[in-house]
Protein backbone atom coordinates (compact mmCIF):
# COMPACT_ATOMS: atom_id res chain seq x y z
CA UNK A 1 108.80 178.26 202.22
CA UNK A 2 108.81 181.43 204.59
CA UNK A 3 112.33 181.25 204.16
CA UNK A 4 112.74 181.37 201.00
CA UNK A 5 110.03 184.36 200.31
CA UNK A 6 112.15 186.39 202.72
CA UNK A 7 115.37 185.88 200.97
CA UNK A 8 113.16 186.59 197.27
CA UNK A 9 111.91 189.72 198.91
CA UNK A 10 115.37 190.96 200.07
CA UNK A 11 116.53 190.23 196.75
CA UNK A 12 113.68 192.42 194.80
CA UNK A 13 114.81 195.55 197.27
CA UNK A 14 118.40 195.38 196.33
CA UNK A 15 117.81 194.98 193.06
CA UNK A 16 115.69 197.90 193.14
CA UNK A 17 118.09 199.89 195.34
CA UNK A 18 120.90 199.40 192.64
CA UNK A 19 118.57 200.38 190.05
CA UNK A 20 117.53 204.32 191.85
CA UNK A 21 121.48 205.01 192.76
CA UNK A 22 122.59 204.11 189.04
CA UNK A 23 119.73 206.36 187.84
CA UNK A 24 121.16 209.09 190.57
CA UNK A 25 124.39 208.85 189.88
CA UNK A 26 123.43 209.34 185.78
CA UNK A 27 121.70 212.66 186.99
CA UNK A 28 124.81 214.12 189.59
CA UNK A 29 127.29 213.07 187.06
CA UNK A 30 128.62 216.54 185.67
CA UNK A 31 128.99 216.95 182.09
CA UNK A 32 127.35 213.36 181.38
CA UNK A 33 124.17 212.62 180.59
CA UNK A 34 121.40 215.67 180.01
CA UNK A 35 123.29 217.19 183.05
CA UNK A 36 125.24 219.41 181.26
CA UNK A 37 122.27 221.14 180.08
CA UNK A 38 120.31 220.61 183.15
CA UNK A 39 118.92 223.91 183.01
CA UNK A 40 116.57 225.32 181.11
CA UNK A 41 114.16 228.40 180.47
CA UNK A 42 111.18 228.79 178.03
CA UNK A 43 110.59 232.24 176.60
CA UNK A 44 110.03 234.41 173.46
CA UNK A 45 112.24 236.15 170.97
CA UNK A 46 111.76 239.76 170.79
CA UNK A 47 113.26 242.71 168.39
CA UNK A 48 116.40 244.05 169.11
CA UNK A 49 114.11 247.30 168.75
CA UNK A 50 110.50 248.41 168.39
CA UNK A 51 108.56 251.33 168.44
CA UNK A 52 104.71 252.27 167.59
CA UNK A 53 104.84 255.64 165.35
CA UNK A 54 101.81 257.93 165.57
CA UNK A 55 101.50 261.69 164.57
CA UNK A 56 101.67 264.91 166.14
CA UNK A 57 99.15 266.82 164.44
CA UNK A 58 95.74 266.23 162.87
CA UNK A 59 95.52 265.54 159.00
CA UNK A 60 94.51 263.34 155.88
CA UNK A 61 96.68 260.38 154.17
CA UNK A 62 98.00 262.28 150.89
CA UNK A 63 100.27 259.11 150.03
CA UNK A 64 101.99 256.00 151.80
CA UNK A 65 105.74 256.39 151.09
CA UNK A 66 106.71 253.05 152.55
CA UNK A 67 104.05 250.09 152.47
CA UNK A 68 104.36 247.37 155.07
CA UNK A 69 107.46 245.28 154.76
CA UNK A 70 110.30 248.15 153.34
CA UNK A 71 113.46 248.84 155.23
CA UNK A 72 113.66 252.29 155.92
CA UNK A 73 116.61 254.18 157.21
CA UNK A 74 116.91 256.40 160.44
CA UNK A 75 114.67 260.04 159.51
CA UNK A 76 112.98 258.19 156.13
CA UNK A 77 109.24 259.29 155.84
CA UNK A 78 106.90 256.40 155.81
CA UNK A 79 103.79 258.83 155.71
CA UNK A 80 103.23 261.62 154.16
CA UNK A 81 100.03 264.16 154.98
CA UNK A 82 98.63 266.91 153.30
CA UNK A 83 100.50 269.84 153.47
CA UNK A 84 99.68 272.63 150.81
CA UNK A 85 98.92 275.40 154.15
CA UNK A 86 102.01 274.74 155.82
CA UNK A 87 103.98 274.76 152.23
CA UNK A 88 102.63 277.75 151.97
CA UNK A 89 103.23 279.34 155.08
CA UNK A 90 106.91 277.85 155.01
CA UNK A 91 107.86 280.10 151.51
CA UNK A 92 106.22 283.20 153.54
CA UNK A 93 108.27 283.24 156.28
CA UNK A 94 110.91 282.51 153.92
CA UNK A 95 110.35 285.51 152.27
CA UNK A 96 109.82 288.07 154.90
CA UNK A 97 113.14 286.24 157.55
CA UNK A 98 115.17 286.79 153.53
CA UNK A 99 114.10 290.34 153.33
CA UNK A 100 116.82 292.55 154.96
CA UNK A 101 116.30 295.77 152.99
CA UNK A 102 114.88 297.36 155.47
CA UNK A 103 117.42 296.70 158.05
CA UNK A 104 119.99 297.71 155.20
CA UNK A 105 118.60 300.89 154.50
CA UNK A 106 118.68 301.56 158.73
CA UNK A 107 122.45 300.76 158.62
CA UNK A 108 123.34 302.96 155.52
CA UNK A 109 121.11 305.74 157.27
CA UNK A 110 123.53 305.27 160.56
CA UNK A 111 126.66 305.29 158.88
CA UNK A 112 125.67 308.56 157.07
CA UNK A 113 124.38 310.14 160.06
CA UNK A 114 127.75 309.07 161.55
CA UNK A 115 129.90 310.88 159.40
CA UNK A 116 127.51 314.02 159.51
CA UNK A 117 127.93 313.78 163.65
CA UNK A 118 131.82 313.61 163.20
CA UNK A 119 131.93 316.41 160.62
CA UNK A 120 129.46 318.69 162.86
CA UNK A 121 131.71 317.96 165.54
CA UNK A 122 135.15 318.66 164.48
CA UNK A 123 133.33 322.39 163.18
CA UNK A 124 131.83 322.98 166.86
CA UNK A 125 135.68 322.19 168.06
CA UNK A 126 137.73 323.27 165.58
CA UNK A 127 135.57 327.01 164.18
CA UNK A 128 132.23 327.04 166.35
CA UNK A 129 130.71 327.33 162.67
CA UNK A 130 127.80 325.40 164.20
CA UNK A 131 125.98 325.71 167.49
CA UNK A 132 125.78 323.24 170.30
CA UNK A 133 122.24 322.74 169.63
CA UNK A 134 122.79 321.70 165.83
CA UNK A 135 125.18 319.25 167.33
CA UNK A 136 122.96 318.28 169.89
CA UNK A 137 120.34 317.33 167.20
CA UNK A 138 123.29 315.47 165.31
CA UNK A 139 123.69 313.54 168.15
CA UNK A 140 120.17 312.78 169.10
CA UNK A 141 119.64 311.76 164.89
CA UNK A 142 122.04 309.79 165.17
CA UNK A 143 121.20 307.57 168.46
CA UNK A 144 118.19 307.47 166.67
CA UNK A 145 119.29 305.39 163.98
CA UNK A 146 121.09 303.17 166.24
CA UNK A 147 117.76 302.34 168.20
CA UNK A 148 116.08 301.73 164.76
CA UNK A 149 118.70 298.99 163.48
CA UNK A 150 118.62 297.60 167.04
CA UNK A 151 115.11 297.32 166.52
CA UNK A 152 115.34 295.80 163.02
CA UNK A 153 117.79 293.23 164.17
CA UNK A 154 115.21 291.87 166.68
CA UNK A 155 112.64 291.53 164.16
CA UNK A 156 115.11 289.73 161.85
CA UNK A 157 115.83 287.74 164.51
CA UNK A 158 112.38 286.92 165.43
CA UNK A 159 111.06 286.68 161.41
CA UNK A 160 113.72 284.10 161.35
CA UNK A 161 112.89 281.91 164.35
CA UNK A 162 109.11 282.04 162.72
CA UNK A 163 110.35 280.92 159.67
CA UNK A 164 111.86 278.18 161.71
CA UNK A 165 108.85 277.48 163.45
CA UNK A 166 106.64 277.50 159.91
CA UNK A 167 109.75 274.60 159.08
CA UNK A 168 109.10 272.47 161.98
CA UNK A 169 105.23 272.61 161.44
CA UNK A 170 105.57 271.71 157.42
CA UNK A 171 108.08 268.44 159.17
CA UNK A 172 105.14 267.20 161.19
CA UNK A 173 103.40 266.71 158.10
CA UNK A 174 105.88 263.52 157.39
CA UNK A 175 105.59 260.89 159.84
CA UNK A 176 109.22 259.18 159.99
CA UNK A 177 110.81 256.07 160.95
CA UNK A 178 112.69 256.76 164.03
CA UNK A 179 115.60 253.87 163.18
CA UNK A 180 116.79 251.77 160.74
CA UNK A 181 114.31 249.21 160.69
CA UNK A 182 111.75 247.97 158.62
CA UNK A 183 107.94 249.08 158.70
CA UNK A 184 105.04 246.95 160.09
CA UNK A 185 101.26 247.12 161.16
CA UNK A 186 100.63 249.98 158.96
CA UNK A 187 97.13 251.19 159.63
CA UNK A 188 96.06 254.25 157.04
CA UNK A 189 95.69 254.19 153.60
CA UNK A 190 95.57 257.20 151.13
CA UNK A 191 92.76 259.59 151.88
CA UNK A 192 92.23 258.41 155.70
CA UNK A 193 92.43 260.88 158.42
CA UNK A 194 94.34 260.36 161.13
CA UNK A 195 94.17 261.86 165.02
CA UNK A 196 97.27 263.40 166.88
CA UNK A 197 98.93 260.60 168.95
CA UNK A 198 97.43 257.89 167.02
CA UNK A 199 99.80 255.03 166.55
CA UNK A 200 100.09 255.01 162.46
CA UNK A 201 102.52 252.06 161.61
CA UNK A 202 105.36 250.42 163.72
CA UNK A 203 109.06 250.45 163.07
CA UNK A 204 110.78 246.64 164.37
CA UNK A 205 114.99 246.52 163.77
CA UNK A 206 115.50 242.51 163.64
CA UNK A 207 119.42 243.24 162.82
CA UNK A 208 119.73 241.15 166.03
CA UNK A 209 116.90 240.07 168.53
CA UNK A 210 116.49 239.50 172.23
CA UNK A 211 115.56 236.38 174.17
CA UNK A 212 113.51 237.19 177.07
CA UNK A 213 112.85 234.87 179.64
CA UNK A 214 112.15 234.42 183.81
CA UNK A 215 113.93 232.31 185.76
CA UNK A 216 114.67 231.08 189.72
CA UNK A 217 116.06 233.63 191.43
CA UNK A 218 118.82 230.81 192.56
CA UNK A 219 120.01 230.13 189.08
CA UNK A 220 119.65 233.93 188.16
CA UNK A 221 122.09 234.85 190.95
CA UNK A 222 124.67 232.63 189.12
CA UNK A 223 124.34 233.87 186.12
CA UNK A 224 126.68 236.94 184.83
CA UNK A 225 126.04 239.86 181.97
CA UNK A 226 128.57 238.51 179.30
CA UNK A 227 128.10 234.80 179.51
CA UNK A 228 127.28 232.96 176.30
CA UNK A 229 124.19 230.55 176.41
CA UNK A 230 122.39 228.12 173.90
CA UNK A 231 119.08 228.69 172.40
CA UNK A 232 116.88 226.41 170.96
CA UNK A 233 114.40 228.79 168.60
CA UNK A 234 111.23 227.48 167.14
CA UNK A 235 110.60 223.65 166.90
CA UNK A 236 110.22 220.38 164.72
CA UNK A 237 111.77 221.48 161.34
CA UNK A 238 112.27 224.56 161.76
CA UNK A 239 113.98 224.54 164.75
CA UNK A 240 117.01 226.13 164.71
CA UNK A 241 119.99 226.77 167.09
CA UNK A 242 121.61 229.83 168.37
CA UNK A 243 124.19 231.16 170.60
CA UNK A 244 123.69 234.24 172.47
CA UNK A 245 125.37 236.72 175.05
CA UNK A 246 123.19 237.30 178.50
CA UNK A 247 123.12 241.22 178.05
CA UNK A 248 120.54 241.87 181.06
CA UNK A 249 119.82 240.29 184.56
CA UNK A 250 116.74 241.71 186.55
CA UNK A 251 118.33 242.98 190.13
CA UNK A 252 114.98 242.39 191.40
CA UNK A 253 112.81 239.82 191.65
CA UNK A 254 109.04 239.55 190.88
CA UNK A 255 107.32 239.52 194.50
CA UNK A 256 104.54 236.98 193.18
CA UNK A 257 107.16 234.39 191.62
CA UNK A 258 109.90 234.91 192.93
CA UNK A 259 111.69 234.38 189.01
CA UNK A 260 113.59 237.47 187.80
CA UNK A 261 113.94 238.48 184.23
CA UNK A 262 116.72 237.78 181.85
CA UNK A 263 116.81 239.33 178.32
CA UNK A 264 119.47 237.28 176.22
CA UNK A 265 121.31 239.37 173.04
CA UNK A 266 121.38 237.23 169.53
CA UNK A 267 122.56 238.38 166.36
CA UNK A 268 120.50 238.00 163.27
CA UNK A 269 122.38 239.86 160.37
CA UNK A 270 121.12 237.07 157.57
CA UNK A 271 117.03 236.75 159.60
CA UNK A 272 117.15 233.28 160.28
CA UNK A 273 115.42 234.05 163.53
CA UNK A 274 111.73 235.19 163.32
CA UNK A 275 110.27 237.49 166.87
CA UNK A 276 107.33 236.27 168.47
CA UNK A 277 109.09 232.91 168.47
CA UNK A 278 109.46 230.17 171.12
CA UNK A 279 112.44 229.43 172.53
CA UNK A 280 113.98 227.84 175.37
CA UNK A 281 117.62 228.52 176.88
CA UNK A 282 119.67 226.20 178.04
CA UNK A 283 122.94 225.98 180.43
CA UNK A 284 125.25 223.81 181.29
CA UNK A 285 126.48 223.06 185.29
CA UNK A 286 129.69 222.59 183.78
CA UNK A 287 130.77 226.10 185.05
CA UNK A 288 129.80 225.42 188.26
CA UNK A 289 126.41 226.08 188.66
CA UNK A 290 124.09 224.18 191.62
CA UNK A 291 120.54 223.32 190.43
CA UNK A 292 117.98 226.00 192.19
């Protein structure tokens, strides 16, 4: 009886044995099995681009251009402030940087004087009709003038830069998308004042969208900028799959985890894929690559 609960014991090893190196050899196998995708990362879908727009100056609503939900283009203005001082200021400086009569008048004045100096002169050479001093006072009228429209042309030059200046100040007055992209989280309404700095609205560009993820620094030193990996996005029905190209690979590693980042580029021209998704990327060992 000994015996034969020996030989039933031996038996129930090998059997058990055979049964751990089939399961191994299911595992090692490459490209069989769930090995070919035996790596895997969670993370979430981002924007291709976002940015929170607030304003530079201090003012009230006068009217929402854009609501939540447009597309805008680069430079559109999604909020527009009051602006009647500015307006007003802008078609003064117009007016005075436009006004060059006065500098006109200084240049007719030196041409004249001009052709007075050169006839006084060719008398004081040619007859000595006139005196050096009259000719000395020719000369002195006439570098006179000069200074005058030298003068003039500064202030031209400066009236314009203010009129510039008044331009740029009436521009603040429209808060703008910075990129093509379509407007979310808008916070004012018409009539609501607003606080330089204060993030207004936000502009997201979904015309393709990044995976973002952390993984081993093992696997991460395997993988290459370029290299095309499969994403599973959301999940139960409205899971969908994607390809994507690994666009970013973090040269560092995070000193608590040890992972390092990896941002993953997707197109998303018809917006099948939603940000602020779930996702998980996975790669095959089929290239060669040696579990972490």
């Amino acid at each position: 009886m000994k015996f034969l609960n020996y030989f039933s014991r031996q038996g129930i090893r090998a059997w058990s044995g055979g049964i751990f190196l089939l399961f191994a050899m299911i595992l090692v196998a490459p490209g069989q099995g769930w090995c070919a995708e035996a790596f895997s990362s969670a993370g979430i879908i981002e924007p291709f681009r976002q940015a929170k727009i607030g304003v530079e100056v201090a003012g009230k609503v006068a009217r929402l251009v854009h609501k939540e939900g447009d597309c805008v283009k680069s430079g559109d203005p999604v909020v527009e402030l009051e602006k009647e001082v500015e307006t007003l200021e802008v078609e003064r400086r117009k007016l005075i940087a436009t006004n060059s009569s006065e500098l006109d008048s200084a240049l007719s004045k030196v041409a004249l004087l001009l052709y007075d100096l050169k006839g006084t002169l060719a008398l004081y050479q040619q007859t000595h009709s006139v005196s050096a001093e009259e000719l000395r006072k020719k000369k002195l009228d006439y570098d006179l003038a000069k200074y005058e429209v030298a003068n003039l042309k500064v202030t031209r030059r400066r009236e314009q830069l203010e009129f510039q200046l008044a331009n740029a100040e009436l521009n603040k007055r429209f808060i703008k998308a910075p990129f093509d992209g379509i407007v979310v989280d808008l916070k004012l309404e018409a009539g609501e004042s607003c606080q330089p700095q204060e993030a207004v609205f936000r502009v997201v560009d979904v015309s393709k969208v990044r995976f973002v993820t952390n993984v081993d620094h093992n696997l991460a030193s395997q993988l290459q900028t370029g290299r095309r990996v499969f994403l599973k996005i959301g999940d139960g029905e409205q899971m969908v799959r994607r390809e994507g190209v690994v666009e970013y690979i973090a040269p560092v590693a995070d000193a608590a985890s040890g992972l390092r980042k990896i941002k993953v580029l997707l197109d998303n021209d018809k917006g099948g894929v939603v940000p602020g998704l779930n996702a998980v990327m996975t790669l095959s060992n089929d290239n060669g690559l040696t579990a972490p």
